[in-house]
N, C-alpha and C. Protein backbone atom coordinates (compact mmCIF):
# COMPACT_ATOMS: atom_id res chain seq x y z
N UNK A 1 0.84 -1.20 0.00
CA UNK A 1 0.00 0.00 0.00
C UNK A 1 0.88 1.26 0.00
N UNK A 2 1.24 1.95 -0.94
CA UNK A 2 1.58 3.32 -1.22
C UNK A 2 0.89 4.33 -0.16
N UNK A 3 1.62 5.12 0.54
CA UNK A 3 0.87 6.16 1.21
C UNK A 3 1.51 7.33 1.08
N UNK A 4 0.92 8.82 0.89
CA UNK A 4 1.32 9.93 1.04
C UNK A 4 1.25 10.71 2.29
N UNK A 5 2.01 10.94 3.25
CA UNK A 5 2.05 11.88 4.30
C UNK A 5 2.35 13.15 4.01
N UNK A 6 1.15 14.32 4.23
CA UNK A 6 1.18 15.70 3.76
C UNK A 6 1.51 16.60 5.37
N UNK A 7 2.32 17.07 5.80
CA UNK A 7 2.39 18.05 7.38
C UNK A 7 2.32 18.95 7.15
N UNK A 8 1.77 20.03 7.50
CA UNK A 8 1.65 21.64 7.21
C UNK A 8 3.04 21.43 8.91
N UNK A 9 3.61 22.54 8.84
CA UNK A 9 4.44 22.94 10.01
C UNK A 9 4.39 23.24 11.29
N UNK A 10 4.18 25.14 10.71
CA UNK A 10 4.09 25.49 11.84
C UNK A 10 2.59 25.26 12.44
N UNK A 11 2.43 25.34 14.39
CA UNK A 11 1.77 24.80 15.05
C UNK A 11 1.26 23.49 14.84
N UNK A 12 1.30 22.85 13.58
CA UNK A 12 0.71 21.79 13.22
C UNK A 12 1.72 20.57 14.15
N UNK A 13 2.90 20.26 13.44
CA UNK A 13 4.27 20.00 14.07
C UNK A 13 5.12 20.61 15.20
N UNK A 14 5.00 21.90 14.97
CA UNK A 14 5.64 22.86 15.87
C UNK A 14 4.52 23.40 17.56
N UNK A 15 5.39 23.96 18.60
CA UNK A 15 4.22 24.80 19.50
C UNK A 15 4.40 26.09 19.34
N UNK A 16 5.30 26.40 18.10
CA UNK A 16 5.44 27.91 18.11
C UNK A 16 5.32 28.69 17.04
N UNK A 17 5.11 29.71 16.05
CA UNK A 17 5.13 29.79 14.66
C UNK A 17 6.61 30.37 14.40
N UNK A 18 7.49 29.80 13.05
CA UNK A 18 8.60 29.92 13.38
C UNK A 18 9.24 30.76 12.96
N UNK A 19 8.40 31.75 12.14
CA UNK A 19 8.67 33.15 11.27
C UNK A 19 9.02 33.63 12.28
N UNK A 20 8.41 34.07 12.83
CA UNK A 20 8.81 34.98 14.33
C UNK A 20 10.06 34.40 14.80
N UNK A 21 9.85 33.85 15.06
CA UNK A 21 11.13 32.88 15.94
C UNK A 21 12.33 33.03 15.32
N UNK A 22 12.96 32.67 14.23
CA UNK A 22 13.60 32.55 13.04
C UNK A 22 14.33 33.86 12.86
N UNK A 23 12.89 35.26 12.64
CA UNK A 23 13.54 36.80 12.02
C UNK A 23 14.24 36.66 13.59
N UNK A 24 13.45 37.07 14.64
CA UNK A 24 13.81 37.22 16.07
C UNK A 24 14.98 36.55 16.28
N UNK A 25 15.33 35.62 15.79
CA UNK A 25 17.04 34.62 16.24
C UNK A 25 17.80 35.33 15.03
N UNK A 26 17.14 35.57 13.92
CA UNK A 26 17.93 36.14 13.09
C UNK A 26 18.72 37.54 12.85
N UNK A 27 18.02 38.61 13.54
CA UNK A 27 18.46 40.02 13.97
C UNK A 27 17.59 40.83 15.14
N UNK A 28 18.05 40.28 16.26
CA UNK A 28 16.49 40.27 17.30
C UNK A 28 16.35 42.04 17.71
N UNK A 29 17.30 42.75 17.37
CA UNK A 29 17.00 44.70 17.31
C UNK A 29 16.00 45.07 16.17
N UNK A 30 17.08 44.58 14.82
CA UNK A 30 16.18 44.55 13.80
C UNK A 30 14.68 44.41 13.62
N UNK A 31 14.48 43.07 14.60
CA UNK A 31 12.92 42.51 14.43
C UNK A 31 12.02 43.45 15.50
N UNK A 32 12.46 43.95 16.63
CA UNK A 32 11.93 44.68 17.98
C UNK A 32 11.11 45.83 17.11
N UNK A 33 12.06 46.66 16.34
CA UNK A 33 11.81 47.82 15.63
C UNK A 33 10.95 47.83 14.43
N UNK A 34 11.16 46.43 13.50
CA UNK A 34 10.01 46.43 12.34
C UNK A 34 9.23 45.58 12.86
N UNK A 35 8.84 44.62 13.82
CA UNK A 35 7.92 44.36 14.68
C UNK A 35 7.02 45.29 15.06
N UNK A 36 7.27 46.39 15.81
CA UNK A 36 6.84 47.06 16.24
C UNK A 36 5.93 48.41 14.86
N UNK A 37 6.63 48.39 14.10
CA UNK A 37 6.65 49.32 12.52
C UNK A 37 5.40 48.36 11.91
N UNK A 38 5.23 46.92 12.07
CA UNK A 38 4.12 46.25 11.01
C UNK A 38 2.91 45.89 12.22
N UNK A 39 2.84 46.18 13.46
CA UNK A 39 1.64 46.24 14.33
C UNK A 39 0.81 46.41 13.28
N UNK A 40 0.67 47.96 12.95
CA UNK A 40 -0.76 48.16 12.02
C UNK A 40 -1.55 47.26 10.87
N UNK A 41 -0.46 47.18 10.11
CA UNK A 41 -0.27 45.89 9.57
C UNK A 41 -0.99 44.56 9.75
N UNK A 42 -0.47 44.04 10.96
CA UNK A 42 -0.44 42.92 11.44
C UNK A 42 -2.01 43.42 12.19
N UNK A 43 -2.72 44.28 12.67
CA UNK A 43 -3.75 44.61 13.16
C UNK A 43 -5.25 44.08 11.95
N UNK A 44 -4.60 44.85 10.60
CA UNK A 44 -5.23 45.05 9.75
C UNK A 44 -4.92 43.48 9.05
N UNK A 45 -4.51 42.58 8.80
CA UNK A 45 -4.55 41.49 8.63
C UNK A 45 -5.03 40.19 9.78
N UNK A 46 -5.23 40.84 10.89
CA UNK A 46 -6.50 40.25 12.10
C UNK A 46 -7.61 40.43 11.95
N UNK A 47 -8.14 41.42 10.84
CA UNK A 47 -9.39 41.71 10.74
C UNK A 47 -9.58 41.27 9.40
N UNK A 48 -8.88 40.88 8.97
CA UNK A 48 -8.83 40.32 7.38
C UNK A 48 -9.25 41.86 5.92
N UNK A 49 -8.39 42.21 6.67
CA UNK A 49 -8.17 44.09 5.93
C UNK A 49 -7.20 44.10 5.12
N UNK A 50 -6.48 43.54 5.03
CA UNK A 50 -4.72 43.42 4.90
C UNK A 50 -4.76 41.91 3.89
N UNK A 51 -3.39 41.97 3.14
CA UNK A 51 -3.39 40.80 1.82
C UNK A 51 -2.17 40.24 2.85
N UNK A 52 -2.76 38.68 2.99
CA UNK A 52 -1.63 37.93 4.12
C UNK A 52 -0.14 38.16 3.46
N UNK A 53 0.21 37.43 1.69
CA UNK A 53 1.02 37.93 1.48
C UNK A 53 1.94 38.69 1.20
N UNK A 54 0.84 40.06 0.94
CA UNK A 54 1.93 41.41 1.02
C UNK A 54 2.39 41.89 2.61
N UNK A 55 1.82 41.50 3.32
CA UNK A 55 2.03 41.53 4.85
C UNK A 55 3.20 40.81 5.02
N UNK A 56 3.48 39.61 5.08
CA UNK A 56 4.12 38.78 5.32
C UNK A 56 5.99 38.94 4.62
N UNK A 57 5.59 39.36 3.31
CA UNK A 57 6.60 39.80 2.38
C UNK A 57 7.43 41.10 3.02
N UNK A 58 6.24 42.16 3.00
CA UNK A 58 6.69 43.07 3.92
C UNK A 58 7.79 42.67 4.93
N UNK A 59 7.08 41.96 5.98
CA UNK A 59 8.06 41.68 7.39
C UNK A 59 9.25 41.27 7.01
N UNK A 60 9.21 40.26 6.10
CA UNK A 60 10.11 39.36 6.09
C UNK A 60 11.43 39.99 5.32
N UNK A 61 11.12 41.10 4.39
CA UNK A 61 11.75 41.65 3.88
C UNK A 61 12.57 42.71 4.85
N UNK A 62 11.82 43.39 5.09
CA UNK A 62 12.19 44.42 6.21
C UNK A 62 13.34 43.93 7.01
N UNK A 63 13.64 42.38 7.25
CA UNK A 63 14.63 41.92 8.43
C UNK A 63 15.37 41.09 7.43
N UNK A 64 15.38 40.50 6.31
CA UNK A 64 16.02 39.93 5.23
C UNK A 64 16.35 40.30 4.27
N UNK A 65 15.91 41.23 3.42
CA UNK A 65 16.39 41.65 2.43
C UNK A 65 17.59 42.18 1.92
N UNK A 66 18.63 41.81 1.20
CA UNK A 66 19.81 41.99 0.79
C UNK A 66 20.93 42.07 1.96
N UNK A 67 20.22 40.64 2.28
CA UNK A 67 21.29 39.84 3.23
C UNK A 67 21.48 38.49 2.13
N UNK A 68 22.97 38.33 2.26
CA UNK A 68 23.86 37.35 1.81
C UNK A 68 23.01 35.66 2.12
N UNK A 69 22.88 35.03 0.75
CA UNK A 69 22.51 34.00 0.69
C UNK A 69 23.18 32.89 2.15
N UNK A 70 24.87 32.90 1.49
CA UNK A 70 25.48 32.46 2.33
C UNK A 70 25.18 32.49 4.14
N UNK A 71 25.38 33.81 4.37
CA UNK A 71 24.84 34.18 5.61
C UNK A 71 23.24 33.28 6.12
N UNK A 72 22.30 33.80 5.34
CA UNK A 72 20.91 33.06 5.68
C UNK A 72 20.77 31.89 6.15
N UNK A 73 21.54 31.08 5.23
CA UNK A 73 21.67 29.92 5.23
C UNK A 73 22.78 29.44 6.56
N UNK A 74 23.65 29.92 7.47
CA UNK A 74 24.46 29.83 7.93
C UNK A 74 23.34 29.66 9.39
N UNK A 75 22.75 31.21 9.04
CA UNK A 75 21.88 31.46 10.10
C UNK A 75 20.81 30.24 10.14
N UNK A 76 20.06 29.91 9.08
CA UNK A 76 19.31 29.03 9.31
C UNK A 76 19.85 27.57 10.01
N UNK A 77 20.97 27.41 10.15
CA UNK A 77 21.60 26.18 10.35
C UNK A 77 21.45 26.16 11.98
N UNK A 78 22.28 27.41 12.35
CA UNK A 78 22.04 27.36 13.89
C UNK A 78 20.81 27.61 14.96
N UNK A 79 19.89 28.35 14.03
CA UNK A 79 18.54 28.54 14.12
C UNK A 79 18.03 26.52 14.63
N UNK A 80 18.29 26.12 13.43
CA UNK A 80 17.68 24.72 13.28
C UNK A 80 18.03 23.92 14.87
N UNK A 81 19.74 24.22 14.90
CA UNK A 81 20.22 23.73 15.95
C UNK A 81 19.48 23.97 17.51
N UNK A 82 19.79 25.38 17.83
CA UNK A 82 19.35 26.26 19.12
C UNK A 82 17.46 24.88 18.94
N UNK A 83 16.98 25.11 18.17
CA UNK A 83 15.32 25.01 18.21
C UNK A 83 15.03 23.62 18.08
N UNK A 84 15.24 22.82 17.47
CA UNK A 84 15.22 21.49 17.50
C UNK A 84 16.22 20.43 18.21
N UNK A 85 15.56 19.69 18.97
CA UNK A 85 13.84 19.27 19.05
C UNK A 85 12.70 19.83 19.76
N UNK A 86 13.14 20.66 20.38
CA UNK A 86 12.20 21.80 21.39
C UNK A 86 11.24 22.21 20.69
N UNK A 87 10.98 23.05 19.67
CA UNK A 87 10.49 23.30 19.09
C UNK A 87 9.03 22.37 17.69
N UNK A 88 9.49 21.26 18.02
CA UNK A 88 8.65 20.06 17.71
C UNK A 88 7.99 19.56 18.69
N UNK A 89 6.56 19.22 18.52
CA UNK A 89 5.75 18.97 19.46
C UNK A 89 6.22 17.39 19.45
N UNK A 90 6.30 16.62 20.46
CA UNK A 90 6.90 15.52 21.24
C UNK A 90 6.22 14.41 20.24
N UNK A 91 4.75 14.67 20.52
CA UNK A 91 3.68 13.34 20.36
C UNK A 91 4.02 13.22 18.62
N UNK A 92 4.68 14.30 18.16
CA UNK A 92 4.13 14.55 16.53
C UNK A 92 5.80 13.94 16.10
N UNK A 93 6.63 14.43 16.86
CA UNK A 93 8.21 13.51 16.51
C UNK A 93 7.98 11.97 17.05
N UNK A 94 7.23 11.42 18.07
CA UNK A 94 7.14 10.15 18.02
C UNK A 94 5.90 9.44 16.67
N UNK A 95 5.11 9.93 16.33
CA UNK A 95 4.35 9.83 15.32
C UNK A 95 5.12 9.50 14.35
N UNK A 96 6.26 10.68 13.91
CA UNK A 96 6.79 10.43 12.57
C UNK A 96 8.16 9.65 12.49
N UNK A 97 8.20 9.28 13.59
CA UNK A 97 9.69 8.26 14.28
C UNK A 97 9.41 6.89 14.09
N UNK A 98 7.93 6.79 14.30
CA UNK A 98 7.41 5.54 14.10
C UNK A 98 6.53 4.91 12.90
N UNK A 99 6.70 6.17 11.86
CA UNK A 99 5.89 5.74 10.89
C UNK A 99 6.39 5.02 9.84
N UNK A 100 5.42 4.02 8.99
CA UNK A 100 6.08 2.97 8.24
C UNK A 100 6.94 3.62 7.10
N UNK A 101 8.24 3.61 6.94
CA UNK A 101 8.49 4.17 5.56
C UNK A 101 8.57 3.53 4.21
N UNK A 102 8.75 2.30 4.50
CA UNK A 102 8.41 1.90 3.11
C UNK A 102 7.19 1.78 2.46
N UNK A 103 7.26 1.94 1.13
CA UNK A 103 6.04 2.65 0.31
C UNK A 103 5.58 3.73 0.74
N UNK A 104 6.09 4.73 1.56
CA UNK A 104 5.52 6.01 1.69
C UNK A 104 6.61 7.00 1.03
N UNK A 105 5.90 8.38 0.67
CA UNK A 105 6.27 9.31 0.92
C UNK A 105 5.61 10.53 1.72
N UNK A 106 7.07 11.34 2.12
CA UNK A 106 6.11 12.36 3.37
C UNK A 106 7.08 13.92 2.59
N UNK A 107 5.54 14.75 3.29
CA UNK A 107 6.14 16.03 2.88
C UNK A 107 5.51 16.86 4.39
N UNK A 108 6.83 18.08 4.11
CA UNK A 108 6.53 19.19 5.03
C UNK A 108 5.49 20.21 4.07
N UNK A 109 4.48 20.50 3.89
CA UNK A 109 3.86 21.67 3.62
C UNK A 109 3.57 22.56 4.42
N UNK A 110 4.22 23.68 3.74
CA UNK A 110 4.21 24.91 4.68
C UNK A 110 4.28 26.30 4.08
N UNK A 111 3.89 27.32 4.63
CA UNK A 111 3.87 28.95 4.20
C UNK A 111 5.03 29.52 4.77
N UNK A 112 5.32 28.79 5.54
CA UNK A 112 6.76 29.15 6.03
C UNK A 112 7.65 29.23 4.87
N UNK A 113 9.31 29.90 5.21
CA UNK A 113 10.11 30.20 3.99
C UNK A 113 10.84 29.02 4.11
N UNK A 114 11.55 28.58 2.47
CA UNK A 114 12.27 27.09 2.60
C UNK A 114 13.41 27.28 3.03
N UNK A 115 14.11 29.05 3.80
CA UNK A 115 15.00 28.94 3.81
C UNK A 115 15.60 28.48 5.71
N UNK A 116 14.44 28.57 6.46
CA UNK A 116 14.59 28.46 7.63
C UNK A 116 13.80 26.50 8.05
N UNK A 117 13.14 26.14 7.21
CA UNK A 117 12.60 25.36 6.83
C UNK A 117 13.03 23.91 6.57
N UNK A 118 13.99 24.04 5.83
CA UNK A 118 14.87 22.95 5.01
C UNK A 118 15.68 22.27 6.48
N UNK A 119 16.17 22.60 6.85
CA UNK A 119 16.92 21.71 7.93
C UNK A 119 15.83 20.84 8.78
N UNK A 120 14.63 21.17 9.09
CA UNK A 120 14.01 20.74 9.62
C UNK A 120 13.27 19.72 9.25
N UNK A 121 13.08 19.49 7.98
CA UNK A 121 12.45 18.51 6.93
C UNK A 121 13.74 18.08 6.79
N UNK A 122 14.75 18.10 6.79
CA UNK A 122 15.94 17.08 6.39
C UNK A 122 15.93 16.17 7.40
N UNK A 123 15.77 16.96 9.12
CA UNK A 123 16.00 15.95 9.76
C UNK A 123 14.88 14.93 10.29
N UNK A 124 14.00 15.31 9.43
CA UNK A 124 12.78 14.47 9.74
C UNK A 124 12.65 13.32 8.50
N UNK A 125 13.28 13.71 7.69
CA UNK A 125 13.59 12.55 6.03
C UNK A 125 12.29 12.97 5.53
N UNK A 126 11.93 14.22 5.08
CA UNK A 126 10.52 14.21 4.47
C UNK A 126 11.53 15.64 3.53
N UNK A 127 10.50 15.56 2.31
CA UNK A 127 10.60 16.49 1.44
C UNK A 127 10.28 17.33 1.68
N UNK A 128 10.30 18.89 1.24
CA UNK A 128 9.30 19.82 1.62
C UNK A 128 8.97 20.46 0.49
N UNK A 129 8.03 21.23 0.84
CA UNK A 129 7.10 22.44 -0.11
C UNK A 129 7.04 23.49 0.78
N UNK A 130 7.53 24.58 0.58
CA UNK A 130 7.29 25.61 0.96
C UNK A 130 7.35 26.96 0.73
N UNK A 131 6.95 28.12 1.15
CA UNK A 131 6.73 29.75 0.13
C UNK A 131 8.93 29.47 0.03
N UNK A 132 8.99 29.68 -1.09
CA UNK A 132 10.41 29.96 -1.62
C UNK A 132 10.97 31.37 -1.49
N UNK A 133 12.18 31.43 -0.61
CA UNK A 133 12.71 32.73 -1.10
C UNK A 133 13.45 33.08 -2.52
N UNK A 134 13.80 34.38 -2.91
CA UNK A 134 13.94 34.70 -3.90
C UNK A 134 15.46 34.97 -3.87
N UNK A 135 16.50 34.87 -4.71
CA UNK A 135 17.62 35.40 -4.65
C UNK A 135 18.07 35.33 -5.55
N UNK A 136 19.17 36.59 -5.83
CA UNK A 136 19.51 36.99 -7.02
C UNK A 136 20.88 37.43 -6.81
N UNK A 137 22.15 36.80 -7.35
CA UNK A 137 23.55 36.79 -7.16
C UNK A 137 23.59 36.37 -5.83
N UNK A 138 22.86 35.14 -5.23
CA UNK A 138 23.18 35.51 -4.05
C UNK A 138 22.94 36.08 -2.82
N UNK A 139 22.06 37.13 -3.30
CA UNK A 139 21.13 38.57 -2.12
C UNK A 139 19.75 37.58 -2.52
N UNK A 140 19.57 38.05 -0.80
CA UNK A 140 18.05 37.43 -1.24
C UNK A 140 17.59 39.23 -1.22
N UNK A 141 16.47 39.11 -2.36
CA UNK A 141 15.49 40.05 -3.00
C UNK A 141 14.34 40.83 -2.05
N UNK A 142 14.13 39.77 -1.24
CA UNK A 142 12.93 40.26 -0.55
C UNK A 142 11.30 39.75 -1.07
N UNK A 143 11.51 39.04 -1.97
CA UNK A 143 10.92 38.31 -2.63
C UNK A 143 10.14 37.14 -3.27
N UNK A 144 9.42 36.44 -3.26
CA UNK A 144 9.23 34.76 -3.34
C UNK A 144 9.26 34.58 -4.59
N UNK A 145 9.63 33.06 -4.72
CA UNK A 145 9.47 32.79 -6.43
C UNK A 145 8.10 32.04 -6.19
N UNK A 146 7.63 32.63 -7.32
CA UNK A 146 5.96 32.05 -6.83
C UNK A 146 4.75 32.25 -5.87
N UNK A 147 3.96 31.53 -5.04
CA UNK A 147 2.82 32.42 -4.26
C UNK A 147 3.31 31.69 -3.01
N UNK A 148 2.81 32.45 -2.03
CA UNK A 148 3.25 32.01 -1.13
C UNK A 148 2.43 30.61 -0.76
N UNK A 149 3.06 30.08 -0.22
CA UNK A 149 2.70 28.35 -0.21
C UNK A 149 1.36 28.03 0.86
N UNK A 150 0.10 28.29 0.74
CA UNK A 150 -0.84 28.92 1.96
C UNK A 150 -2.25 28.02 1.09
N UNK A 151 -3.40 27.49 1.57
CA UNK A 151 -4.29 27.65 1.56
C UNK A 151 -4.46 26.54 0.15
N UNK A 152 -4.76 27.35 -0.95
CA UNK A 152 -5.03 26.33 -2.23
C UNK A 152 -3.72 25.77 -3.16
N UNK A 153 -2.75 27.21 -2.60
CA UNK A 153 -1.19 26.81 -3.06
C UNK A 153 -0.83 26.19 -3.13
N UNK A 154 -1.41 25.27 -1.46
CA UNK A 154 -0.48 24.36 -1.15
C UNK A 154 -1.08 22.74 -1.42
N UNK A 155 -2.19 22.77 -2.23
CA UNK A 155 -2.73 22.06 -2.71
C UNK A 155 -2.03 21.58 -4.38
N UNK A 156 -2.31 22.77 -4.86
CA UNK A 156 -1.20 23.04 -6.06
C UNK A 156 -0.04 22.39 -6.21
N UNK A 157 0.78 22.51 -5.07
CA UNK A 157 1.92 22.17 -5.11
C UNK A 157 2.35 20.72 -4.95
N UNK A 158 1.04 20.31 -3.70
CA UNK A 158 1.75 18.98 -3.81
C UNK A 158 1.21 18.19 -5.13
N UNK A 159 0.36 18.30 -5.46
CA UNK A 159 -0.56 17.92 -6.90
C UNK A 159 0.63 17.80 -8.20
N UNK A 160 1.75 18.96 -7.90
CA UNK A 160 2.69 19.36 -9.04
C UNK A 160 3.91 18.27 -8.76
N UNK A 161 4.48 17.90 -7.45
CA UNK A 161 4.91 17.01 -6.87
C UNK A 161 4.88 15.73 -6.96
N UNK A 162 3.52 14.90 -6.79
CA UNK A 162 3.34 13.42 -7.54
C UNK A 162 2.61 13.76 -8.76
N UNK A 163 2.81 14.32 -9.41
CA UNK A 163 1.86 14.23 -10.74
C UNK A 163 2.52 12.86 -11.19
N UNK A 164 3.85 12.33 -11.02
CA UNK A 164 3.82 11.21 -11.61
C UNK A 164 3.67 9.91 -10.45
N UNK A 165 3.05 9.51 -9.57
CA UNK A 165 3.27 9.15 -8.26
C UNK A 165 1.41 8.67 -8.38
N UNK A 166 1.22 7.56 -8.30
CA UNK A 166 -0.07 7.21 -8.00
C UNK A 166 -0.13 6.33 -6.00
N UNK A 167 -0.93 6.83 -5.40
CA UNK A 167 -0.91 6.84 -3.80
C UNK A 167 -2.52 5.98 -3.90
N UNK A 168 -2.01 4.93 -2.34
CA UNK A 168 -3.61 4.32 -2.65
C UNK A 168 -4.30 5.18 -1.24
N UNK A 169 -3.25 5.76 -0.73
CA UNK A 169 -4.06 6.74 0.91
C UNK A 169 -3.54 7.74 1.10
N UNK A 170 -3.80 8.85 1.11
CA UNK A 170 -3.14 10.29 1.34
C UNK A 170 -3.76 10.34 3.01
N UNK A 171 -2.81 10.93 3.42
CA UNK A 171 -3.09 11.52 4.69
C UNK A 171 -2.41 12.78 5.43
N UNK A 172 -3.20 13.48 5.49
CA UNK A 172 -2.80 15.20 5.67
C UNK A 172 -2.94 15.66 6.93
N UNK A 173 -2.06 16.52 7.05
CA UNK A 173 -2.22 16.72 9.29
C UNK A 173 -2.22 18.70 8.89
N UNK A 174 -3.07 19.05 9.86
CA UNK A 174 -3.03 20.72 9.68
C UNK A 174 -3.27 21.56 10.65
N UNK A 175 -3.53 22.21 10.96
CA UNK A 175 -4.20 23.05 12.54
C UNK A 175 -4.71 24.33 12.15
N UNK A 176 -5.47 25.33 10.57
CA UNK A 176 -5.55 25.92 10.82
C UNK A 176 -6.77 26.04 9.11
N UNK A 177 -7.15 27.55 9.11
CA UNK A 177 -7.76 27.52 7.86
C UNK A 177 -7.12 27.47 6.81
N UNK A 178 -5.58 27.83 6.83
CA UNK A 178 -4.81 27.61 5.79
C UNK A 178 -4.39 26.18 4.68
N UNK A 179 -4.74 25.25 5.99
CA UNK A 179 -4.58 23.76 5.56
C UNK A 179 -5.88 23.24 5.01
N UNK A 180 -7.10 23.91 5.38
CA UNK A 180 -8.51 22.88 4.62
C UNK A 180 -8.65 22.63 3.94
N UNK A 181 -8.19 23.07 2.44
CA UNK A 181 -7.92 22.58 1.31
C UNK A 181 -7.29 21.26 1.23
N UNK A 182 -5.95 21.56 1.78
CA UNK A 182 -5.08 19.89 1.40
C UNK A 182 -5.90 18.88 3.09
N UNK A 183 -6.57 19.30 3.62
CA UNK A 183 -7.14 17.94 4.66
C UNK A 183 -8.45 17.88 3.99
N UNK A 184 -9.14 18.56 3.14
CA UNK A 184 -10.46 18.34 2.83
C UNK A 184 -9.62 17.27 1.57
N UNK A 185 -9.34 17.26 0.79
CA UNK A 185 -8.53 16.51 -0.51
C UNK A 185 -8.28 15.21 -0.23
N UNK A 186 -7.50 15.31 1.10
CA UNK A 186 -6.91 13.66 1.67
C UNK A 186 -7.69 12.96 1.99
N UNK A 187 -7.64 11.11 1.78
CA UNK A 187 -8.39 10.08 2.38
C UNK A 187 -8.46 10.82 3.70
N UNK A 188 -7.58 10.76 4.35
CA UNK A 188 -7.72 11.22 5.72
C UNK A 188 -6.94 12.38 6.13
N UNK A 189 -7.99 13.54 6.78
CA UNK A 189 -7.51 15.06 7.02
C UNK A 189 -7.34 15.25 8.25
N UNK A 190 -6.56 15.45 9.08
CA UNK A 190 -6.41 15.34 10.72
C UNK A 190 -6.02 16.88 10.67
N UNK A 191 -7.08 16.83 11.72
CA UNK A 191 -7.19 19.00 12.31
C UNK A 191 -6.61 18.69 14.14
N UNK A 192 -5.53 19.99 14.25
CA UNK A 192 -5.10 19.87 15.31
C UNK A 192 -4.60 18.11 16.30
N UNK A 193 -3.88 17.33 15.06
CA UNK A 193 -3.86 16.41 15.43
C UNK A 193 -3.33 15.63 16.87
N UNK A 194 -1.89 16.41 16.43
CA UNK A 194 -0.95 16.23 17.45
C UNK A 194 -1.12 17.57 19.05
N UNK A 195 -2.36 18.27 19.35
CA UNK A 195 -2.49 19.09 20.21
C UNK A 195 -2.54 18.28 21.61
């Protein structure tokens, strides 16, 4: 029996969301000050006033932008370190510690960026999908290639993923409205699984 394992990330896997976490480990003055600069922002996207991903782009830019690939990536490494396994909810690392791997494949789906991202799906042996940063010589842009990985995206994506891959059970784990798409899709959609 072929099976597909789909994880959205953050809170799903995680107890914390890791954008925050991540800019904040990544330039924690930096983040205090445009933290404080995207409140309104971040107010107006609580009320659903605000476009999640020009919001999001915004922040992320504001504390990343035309910073050195190299660097990011350096940062993301120790990021990964400092936070994992802490940062993984217990019940959800014994879940995926114990799951069958042959004939499966598993993915991280997430809106999160792949650049803080990737270590964490490496050490879990799952692929990922996630909003891509953008970089150009090197600098990241401030930018995504593509939409950010959220909601129907992320439906999209994994769809683009096995297009050649026939599965006899999908099973999708999520915790939020962003995921209903890919848990409404799956044989089986688990909401707030691991809480």
């Amino acid at each position: 029996m072929k099976k597909l394992y789909c994880f959205d990330f953050d809170g799903t896997l995680t107890y914390k969301d890791t954008m925050f976490l991540y800019l904040k480990f990544y330039n924690p003055s930096k983040f205090r000050i445009q933290f404080a600069r995207h409140i309104p922002l971040f107010i107006l996207l609580k009320l659903k006033l605000a476009d999640a991903e020009k919001v999001k782009k915004s922040f992320i830019g504001s504390i990343l932008k035309g910073q050195l690939q190299s660097k990011i990536e350096t940062k993301s490494q120790l990021f990964f370190e400092e936070y994992y396994p802490k940062v993984v909810r217990e019940n959800a690392l014994d879940f995926i510690k114990n799951m069958d791997r042959e004939n499966t494949q598993s993915f991280i789906v997430t809106a999160s960026l792949d650049i803080w991202t990737k270590p964490f799906a490496d050490a879990l042996k799952m692929e990922l999908i996630a909003t891509e940063a953008e970089f150009d010589n090197g600098i990241f842009t401030g930018n995504f290639v593509g939409k950010n990985c959220n909601g129907e995206e992320k439906l999209l994506r994994i769809k683009k993923e096995i297009k050649n891959y026939k599965f006899d059970k999908t099973i999708a784990f999520g915790d939020t409205s962003g995921d209903r798409v890919m848990l409404n899709w799956a044989n089986e959609g688990h909401y707030q699984f691991f809480h």
